[in-house]
N, C-alpha and C. Protein backbone atom coordinates (compact mmCIF):
# COMPACT_ATOMS: atom_id res chain seq x y z
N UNK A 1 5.77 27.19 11.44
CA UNK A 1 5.39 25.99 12.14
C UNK A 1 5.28 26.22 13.64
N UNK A 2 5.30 27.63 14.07
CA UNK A 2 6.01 27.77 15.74
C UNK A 2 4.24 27.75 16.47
N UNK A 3 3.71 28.42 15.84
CA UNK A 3 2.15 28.05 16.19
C UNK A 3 2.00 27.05 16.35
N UNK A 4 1.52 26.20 15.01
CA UNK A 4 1.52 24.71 14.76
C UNK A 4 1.60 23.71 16.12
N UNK A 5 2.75 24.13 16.48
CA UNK A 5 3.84 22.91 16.91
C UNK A 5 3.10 22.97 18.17
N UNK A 6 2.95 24.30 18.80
CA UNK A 6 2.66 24.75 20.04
C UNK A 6 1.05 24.47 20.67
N UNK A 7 0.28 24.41 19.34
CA UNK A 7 -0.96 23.87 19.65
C UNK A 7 -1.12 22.41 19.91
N UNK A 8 -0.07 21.82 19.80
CA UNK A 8 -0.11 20.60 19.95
C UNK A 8 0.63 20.08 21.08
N UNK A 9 1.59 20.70 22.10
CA UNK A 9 2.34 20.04 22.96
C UNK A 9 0.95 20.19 24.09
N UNK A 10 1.93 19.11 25.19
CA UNK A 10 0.90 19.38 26.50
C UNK A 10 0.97 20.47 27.40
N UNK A 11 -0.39 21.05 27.77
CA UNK A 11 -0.43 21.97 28.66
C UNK A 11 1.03 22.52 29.70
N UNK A 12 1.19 23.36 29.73
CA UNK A 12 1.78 23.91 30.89
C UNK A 12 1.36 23.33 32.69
N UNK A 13 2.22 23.00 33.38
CA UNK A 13 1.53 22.82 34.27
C UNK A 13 0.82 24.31 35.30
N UNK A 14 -0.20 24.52 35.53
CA UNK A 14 -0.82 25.06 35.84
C UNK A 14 -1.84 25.80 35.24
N UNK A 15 -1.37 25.77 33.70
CA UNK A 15 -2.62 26.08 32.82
C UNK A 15 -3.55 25.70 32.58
N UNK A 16 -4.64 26.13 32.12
CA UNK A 16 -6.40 25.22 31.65
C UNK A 16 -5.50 24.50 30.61
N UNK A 17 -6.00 23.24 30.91
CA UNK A 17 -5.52 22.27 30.15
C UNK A 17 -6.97 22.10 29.11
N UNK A 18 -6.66 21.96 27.71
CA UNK A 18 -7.32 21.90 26.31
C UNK A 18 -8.18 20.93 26.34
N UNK A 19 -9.34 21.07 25.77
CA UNK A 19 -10.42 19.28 25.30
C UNK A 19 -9.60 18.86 24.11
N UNK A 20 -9.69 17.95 24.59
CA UNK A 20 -8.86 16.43 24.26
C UNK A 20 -9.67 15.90 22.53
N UNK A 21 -9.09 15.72 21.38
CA UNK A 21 -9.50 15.02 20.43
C UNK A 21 -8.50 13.90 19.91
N UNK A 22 -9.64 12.66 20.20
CA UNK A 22 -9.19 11.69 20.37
C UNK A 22 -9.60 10.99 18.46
N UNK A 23 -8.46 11.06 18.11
CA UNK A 23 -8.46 10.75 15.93
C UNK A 23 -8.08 9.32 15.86
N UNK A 24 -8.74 8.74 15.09
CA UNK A 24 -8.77 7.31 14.66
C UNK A 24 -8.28 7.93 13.66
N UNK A 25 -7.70 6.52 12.61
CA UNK A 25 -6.95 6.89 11.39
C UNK A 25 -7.79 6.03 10.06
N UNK A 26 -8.00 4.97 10.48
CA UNK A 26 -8.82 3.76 9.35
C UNK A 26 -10.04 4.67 9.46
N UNK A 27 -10.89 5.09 8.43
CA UNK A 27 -12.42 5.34 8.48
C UNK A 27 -12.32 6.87 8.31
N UNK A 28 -11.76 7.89 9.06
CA UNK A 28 -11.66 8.72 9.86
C UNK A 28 -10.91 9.61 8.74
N UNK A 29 -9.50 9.45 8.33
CA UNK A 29 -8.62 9.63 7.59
C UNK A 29 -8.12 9.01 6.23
N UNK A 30 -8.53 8.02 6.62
CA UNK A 30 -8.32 6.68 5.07
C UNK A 30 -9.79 6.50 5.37
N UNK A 31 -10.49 6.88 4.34
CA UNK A 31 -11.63 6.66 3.79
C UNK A 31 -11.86 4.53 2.97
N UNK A 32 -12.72 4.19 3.47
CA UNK A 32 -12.68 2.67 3.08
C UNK A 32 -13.74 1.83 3.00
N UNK A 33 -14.37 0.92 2.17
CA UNK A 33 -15.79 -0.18 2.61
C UNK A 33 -16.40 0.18 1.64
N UNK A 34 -15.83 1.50 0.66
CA UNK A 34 -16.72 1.57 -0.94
C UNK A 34 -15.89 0.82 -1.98
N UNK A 35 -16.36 1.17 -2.96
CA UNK A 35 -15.46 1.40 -4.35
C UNK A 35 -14.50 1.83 -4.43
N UNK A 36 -13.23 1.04 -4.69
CA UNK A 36 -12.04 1.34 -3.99
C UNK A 36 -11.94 2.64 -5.70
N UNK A 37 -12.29 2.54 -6.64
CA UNK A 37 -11.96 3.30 -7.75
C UNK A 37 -12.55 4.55 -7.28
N UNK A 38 -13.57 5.01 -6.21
CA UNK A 38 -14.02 6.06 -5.99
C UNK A 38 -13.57 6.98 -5.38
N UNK A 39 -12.45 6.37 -4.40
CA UNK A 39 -11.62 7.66 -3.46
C UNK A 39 -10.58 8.51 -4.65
N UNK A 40 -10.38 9.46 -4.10
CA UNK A 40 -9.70 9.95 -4.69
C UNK A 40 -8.32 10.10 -4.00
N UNK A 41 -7.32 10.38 -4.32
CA UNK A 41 -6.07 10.70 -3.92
C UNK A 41 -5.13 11.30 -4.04
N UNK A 42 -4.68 11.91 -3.02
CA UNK A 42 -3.14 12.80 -2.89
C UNK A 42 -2.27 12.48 -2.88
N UNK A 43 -1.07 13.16 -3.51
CA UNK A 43 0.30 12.85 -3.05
C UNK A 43 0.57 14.42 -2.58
N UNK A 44 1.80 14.32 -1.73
CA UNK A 44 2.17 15.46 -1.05
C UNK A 44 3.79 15.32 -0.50
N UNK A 45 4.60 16.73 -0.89
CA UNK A 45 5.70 16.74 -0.81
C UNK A 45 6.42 16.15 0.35
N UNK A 46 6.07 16.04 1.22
CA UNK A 46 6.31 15.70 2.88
C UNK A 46 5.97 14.61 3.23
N UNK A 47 6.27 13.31 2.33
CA UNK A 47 6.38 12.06 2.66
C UNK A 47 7.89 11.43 3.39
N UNK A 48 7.86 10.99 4.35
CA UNK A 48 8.95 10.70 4.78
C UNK A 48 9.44 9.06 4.01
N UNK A 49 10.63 8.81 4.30
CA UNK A 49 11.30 7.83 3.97
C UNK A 49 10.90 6.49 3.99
N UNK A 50 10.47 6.03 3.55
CA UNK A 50 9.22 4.76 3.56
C UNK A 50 7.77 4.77 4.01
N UNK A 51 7.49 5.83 4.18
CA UNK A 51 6.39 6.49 4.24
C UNK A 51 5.14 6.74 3.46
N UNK A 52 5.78 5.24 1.91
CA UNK A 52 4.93 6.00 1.53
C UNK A 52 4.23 4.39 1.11
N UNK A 53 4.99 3.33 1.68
CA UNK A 53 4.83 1.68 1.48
C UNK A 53 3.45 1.40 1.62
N UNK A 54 2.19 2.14 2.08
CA UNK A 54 1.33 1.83 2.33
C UNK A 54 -0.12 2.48 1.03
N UNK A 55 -0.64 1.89 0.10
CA UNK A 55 -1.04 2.29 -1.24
C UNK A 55 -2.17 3.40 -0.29
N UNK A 56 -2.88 3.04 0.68
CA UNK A 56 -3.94 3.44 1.45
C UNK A 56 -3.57 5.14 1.84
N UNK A 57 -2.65 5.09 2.12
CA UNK A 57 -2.06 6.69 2.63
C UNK A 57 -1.99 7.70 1.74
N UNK A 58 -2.24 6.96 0.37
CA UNK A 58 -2.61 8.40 -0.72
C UNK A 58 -4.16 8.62 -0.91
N UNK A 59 -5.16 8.10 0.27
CA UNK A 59 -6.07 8.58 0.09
C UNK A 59 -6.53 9.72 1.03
N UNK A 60 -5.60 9.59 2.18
CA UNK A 60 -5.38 10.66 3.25
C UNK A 60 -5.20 12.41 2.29
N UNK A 61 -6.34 13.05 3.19
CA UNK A 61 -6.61 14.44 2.09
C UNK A 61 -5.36 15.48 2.85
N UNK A 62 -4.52 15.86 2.27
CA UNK A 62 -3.92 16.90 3.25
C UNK A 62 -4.64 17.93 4.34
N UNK A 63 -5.46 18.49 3.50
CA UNK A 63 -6.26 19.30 4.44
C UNK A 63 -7.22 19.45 5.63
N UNK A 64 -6.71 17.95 5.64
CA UNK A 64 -7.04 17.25 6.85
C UNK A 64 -6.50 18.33 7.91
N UNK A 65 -5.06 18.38 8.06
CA UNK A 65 -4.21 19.01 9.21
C UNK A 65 -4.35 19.75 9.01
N UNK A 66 -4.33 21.02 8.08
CA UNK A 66 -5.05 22.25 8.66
C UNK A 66 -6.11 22.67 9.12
N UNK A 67 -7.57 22.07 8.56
CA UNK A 67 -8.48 21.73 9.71
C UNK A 67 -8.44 21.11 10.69
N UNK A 68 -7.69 20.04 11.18
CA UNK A 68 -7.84 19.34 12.44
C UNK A 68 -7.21 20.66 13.71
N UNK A 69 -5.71 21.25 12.56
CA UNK A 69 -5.11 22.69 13.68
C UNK A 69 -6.25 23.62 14.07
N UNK A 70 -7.06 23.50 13.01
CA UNK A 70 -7.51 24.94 13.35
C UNK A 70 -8.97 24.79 14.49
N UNK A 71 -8.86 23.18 15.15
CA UNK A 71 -10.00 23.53 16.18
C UNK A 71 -8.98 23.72 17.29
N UNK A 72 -10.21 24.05 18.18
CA UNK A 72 -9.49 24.58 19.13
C UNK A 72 -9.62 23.46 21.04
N UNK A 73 -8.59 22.34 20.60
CA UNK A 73 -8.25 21.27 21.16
C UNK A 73 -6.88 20.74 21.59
N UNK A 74 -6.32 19.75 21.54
CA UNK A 74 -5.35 19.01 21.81
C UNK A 74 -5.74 17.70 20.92
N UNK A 75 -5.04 17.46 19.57
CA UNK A 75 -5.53 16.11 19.14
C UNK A 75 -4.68 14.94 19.31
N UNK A 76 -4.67 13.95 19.72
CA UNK A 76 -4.44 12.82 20.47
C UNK A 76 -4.65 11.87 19.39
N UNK A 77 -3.17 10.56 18.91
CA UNK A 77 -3.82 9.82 17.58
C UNK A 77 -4.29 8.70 19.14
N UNK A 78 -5.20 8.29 18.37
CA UNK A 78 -6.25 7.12 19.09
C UNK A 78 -6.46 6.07 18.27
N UNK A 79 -5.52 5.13 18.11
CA UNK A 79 -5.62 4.33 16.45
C UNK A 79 -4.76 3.37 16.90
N UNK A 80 -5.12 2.14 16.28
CA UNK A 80 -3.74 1.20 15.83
C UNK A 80 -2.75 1.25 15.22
N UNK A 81 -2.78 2.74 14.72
CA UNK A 81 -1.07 2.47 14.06
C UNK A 81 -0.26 3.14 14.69
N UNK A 82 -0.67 3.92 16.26
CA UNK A 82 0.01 4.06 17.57
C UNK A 82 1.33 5.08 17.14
N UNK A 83 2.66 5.10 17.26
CA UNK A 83 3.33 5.33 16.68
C UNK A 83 4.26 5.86 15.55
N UNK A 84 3.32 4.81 14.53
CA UNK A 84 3.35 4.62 13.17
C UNK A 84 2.29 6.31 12.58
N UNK A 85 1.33 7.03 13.65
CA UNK A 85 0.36 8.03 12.93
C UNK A 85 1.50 9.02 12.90
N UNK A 86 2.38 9.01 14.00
CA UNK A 86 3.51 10.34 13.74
C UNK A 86 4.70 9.86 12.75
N UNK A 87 4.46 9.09 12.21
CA UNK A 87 5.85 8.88 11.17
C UNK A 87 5.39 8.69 9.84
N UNK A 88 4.25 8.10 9.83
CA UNK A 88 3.39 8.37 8.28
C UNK A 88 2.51 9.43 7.79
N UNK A 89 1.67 9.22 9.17
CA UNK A 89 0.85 10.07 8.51
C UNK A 89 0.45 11.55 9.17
N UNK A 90 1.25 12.35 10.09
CA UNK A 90 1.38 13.65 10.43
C UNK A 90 2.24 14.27 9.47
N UNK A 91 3.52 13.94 8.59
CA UNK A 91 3.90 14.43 7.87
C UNK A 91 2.97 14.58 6.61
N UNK A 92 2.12 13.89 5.87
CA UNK A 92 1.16 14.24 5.21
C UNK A 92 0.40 15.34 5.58
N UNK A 93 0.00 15.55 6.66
CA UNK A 93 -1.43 16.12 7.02
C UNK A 93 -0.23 17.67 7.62
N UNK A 94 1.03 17.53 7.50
CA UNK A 94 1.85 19.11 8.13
C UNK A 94 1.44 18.67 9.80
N UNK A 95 1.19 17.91 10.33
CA UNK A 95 0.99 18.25 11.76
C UNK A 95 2.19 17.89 11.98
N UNK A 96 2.48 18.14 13.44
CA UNK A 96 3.63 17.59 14.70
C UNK A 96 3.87 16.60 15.30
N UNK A 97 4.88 15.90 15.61
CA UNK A 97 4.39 14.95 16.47
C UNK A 97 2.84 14.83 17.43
N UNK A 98 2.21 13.95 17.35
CA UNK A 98 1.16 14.43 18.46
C UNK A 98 1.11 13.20 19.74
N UNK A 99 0.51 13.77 20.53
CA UNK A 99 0.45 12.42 21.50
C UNK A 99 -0.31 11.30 21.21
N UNK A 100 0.02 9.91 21.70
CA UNK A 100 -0.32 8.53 21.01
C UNK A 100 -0.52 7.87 22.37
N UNK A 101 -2.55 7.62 21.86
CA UNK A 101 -2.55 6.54 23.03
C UNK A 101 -2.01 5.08 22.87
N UNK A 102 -1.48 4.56 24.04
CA UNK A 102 -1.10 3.23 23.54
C UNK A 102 -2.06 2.25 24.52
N UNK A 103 -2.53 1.66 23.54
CA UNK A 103 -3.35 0.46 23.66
C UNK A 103 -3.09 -0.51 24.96
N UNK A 104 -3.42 -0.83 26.03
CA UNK A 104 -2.95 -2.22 27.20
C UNK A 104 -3.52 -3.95 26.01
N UNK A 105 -2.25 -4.36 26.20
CA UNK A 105 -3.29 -5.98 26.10
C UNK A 105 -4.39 -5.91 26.36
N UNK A 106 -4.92 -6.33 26.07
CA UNK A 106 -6.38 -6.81 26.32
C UNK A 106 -6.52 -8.07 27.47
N UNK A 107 -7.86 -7.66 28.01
CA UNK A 107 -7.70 -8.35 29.65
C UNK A 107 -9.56 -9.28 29.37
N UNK A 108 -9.57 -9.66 30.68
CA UNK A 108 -11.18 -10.57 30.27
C UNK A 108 -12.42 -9.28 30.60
N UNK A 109 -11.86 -8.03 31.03
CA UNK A 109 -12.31 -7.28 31.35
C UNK A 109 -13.21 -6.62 30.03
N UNK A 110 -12.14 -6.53 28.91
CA UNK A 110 -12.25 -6.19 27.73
C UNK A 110 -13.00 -7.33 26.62
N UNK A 111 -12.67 -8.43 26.80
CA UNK A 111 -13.23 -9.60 26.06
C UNK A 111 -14.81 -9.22 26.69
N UNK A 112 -15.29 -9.22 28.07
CA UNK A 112 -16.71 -8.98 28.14
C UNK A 112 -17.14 -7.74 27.67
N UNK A 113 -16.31 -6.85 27.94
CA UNK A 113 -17.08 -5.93 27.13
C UNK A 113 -17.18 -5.42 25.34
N UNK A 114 -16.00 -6.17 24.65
CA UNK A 114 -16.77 -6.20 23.46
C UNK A 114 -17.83 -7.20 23.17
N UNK A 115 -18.08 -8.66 24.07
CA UNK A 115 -19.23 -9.41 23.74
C UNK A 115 -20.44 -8.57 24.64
N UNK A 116 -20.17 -7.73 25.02
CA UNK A 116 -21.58 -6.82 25.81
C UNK A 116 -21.71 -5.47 24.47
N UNK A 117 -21.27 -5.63 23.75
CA UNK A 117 -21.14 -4.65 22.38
C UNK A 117 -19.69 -3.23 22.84
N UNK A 118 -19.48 -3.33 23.60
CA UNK A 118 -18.99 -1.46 24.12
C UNK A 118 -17.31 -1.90 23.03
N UNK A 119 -17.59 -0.81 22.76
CA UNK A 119 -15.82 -1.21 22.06
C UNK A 119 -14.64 -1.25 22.58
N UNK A 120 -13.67 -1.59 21.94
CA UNK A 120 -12.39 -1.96 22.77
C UNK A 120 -11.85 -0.65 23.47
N UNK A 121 -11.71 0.30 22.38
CA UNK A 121 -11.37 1.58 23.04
C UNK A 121 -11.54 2.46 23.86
N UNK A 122 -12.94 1.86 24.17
CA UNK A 122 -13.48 3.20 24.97
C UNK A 122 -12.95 3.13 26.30
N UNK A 123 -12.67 2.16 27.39
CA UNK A 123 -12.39 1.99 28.73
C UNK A 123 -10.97 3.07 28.78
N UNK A 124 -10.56 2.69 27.75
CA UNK A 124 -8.90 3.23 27.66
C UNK A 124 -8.67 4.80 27.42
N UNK A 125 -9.76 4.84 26.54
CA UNK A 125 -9.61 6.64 26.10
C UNK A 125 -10.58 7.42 27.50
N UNK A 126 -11.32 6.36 28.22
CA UNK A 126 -12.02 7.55 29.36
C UNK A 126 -10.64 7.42 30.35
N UNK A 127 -10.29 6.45 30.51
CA UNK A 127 -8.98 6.54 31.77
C UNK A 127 -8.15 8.23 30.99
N UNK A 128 -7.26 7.56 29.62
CA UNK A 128 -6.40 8.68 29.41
C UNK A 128 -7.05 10.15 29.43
N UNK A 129 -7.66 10.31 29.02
CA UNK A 129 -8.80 11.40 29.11
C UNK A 129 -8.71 12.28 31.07
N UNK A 130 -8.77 11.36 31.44
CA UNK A 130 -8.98 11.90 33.36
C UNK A 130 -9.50 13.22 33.45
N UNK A 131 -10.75 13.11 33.35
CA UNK A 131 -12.08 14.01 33.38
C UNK A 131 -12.18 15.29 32.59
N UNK A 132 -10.79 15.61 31.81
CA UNK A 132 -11.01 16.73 30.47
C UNK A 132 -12.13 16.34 29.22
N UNK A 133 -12.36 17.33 29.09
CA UNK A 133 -13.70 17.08 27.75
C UNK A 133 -12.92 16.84 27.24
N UNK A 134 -14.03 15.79 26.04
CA UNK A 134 -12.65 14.93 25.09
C UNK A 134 -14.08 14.58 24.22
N UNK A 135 -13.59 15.00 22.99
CA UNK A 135 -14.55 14.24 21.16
C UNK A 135 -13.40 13.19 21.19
N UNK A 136 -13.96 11.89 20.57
CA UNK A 136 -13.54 10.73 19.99
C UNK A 136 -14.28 10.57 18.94
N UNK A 137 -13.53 10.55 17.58
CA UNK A 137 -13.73 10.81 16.23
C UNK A 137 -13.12 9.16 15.79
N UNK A 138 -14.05 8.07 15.75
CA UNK A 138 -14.25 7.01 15.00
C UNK A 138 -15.04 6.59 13.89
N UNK A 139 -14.84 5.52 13.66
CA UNK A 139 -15.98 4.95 12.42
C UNK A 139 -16.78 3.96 13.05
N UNK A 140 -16.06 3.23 14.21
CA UNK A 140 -16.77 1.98 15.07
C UNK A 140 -17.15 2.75 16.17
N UNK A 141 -17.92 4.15 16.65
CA UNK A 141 -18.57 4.20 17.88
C UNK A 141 -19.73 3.89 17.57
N UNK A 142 -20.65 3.54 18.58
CA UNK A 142 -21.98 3.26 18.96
C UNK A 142 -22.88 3.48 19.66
N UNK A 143 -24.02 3.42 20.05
CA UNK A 143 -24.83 4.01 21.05
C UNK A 143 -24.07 3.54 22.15
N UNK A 144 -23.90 2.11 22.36
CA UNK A 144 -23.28 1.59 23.68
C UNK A 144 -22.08 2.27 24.17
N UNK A 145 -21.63 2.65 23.24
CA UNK A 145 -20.12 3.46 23.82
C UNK A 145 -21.01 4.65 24.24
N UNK A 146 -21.96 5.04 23.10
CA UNK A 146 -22.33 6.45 24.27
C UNK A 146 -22.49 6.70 25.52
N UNK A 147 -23.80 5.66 25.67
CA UNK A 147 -24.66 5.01 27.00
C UNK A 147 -23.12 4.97 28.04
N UNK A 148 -21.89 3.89 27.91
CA UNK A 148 -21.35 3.53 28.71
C UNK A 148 -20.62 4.94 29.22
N UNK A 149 -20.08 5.71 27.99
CA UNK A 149 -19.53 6.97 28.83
C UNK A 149 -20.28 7.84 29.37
N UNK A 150 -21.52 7.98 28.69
CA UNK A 150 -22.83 8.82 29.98
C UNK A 150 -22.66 8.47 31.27
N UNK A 151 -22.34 7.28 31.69
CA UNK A 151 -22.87 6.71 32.86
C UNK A 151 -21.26 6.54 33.49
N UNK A 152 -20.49 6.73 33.17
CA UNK A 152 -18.79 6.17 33.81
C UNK A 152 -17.83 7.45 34.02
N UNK A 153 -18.57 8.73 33.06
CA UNK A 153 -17.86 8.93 32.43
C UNK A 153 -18.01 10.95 33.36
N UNK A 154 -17.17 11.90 34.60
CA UNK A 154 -17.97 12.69 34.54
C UNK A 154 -17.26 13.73 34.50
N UNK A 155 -16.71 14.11 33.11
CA UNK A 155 -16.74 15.16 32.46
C UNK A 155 -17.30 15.03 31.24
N UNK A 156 -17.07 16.26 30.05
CA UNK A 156 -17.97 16.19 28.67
C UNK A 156 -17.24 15.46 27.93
N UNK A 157 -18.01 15.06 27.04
CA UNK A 157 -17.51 14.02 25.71
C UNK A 157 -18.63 13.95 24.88
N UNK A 158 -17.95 13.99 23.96
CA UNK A 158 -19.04 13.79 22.54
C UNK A 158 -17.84 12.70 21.85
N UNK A 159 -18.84 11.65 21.18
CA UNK A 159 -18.36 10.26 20.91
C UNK A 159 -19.02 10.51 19.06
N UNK A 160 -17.99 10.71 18.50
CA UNK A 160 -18.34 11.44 17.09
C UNK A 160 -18.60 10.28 15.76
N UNK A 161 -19.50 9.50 15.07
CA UNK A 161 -19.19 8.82 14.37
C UNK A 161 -19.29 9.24 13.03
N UNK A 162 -17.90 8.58 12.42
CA UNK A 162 -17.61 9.30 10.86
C UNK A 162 -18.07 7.77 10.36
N UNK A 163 -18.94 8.13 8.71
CA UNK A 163 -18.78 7.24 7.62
C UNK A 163 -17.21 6.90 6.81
N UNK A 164 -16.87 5.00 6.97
CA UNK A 164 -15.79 5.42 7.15
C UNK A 164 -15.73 5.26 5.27
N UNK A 165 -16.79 5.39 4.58
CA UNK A 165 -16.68 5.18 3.24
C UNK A 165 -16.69 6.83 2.94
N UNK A 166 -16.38 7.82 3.39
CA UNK A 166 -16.18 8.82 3.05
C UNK A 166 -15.15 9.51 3.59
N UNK A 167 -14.87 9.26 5.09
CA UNK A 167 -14.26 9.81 5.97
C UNK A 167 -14.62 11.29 6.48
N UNK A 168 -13.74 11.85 7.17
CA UNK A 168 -14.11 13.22 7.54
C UNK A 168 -14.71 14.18 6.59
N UNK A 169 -15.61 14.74 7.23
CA UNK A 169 -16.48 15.66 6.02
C UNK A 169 -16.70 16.93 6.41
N UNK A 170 -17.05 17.74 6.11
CA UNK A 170 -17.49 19.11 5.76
C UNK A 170 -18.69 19.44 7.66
N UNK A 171 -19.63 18.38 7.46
CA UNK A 171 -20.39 18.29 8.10
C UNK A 171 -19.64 17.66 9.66
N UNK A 172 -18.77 16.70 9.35
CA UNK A 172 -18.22 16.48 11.14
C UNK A 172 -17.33 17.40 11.48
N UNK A 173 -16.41 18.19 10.17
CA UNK A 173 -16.00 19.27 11.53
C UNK A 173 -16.68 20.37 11.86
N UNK A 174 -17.99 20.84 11.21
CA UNK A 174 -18.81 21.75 11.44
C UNK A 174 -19.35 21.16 13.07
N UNK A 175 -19.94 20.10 13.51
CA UNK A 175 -20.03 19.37 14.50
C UNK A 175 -18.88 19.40 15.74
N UNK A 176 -17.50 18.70 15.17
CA UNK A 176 -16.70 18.85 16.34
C UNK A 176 -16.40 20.13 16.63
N UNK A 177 -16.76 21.49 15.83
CA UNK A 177 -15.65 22.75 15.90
C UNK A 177 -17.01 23.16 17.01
N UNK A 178 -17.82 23.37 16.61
CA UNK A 178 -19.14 23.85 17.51
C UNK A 178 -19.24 23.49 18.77
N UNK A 179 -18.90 21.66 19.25
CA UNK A 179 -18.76 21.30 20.45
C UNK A 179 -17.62 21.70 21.13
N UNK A 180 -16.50 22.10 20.86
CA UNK A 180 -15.23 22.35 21.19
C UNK A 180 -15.49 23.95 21.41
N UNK A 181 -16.18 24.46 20.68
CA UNK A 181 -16.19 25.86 21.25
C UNK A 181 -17.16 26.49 22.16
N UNK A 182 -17.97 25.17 22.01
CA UNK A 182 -18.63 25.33 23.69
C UNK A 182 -18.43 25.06 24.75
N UNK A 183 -16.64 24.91 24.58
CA UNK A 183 -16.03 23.89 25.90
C UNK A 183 -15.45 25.34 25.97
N UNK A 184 -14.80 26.62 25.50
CA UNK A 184 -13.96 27.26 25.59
C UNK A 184 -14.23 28.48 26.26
């Protein structure tokens, strides 16, 4: 796990600090919006202690976390279950604690800009971000989130959208691993 663990803490200070992957969990990880008889599901030894109350979390693929380790980033949960991604669902996937953005209330700042379409997240993940390349791997990005971080936004980012009736595929990490290794 001494690798593992190590790909995941924060930079050293003075080191090149890593591009940033910013993981949603609904869409992304829990596959959802089909035929609920169609997902398929895991169980896996490394469920923690109520960990497992949620029926949705056995559709989470393990091999999620060894692909997500094996790009070459810093992954960041970026999700509503804040907290809750390092106590449910990193022990599934073998990852580490990872870092968790946490959400601000919401301000009128934010109310205009989801009625201008841009999503809630994005203002928040370009602040935490502070000009490191950074993929954001959702199911709700959009052109407008693109457009808005083109223009706000000036380091790299690629704004990644997963089907969230399938979730992560074959084809998006062929995508994120390629952009990430053109950051390196």
């Amino acid at each position: 796990m001494g690798l593992e663990t190590r790909r995941y803490r924060s930079p050293v200070t003075g080191s090149v600090q890593r591009s940033l992957l910013f993981l949603d969990v609904d869409g992304p990880l829990i596959p959802f919006g089909g035929v609920s008889e169609s997902y398929p599901t895991w169980t896996t030894g490394s469920v923690p202690l109520g960990g497992d109350t949620n029926p949705l979390l056995t559709r989470i693929n393990p091999e999620h976390g060894p692909r997500l380790a094996a790009l070459p980033c810093e992954v960041v949960w970026a999700t509503t279950w804040m907290a809750d991604a390092n106590e449910c669902i990193a022990p599934r996937l073998g990852l580490p604690q990872l870092p968790v953005v946490i959400w601000p209330d919401p301000s009128e700042v934010d109310d205009q800009d989801v009625l201008n379409g841009l999503h809630w997240k994005t203002r928040t993940l370009v602040e935490w971000a502070a000009g490191r390349p950074f993929a954001w791997v959702d199911d709700e990005v959009t052109d407008t989130d693109r457009a808005w971080v083109a223009a706000h936004y000036p380091g790299r980012a690629l704004l990644h959208r997963v089907d969230p009736r399938r979730g992560l595929s074959d084809s998006d990490y062929a995508a994120l691993d390629s952009w990430l290794r053109q950051l390196v």
